[in-house]
Protein backbone atom coordinates (compact mmCIF):
# COMPACT_ATOMS: atom_id res chain seq x y z
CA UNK A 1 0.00 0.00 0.00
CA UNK A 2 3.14 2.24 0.49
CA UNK A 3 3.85 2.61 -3.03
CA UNK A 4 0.20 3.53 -3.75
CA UNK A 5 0.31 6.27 -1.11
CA UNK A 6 3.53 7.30 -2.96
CA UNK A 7 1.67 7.74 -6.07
CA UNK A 8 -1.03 9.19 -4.65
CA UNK A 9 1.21 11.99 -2.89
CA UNK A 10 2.97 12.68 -6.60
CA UNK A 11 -0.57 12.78 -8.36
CA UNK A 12 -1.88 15.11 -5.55
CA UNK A 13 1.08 17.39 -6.04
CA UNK A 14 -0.10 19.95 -8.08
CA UNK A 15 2.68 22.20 -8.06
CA UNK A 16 4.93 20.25 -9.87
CA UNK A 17 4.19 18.84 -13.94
CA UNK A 18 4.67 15.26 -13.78
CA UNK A 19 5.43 13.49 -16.78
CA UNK A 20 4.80 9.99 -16.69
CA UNK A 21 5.21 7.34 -19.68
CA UNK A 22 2.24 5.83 -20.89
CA UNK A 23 3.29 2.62 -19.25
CA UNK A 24 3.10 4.23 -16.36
CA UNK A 25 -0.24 6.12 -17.13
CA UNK A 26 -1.11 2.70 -17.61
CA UNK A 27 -0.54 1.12 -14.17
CA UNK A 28 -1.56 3.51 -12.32
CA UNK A 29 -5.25 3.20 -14.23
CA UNK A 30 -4.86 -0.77 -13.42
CA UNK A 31 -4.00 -0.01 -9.71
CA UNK A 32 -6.70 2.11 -9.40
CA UNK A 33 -9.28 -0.01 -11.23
CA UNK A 34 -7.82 -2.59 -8.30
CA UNK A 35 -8.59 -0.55 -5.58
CA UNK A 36 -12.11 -0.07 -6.41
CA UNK A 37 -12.59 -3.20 -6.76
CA UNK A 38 -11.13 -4.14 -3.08
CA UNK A 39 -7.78 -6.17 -5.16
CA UNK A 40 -5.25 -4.98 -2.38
CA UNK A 41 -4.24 -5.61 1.06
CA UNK A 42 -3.15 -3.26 3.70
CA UNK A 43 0.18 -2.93 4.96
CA UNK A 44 -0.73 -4.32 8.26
CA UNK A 45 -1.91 -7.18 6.47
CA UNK A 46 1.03 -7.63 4.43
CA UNK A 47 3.11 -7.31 7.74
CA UNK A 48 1.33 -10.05 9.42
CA UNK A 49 1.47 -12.16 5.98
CA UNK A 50 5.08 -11.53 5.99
CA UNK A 51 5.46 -12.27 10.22
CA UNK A 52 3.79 -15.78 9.51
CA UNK A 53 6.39 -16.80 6.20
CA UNK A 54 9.79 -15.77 8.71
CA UNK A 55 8.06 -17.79 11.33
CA UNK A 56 7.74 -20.77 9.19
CA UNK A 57 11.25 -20.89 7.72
């Protein structure tokens, strides 16, 4: 989720001009679509996923 709130900090930056490829244009339109949809898990989720793999091995 940190890299979304990354994006969402550039986007929401309106004093700069961002210039992003259309790749990029591109993922950010999939992440989003993702997002509405529910597709994503919270970093505290992804912590506690990532607790329960180093506790395993």
């Amino acid at each position: 989720m940190a890299f979304l709130e990354v994006i969402k900090t550039i986007l929401d930056n309106k004093s700069q001009i961002l210039h992003l490829t259309s790749e990029q244009r591109e993922e950010i339109k999939q992440l989003q679509e993702q997002i509405n949809q529910g597709i994503f898990i919270t970093q505290d989720q992804l912590d506690e996923e990532f607790e329960k793999w180093a506790n395993e091995n």
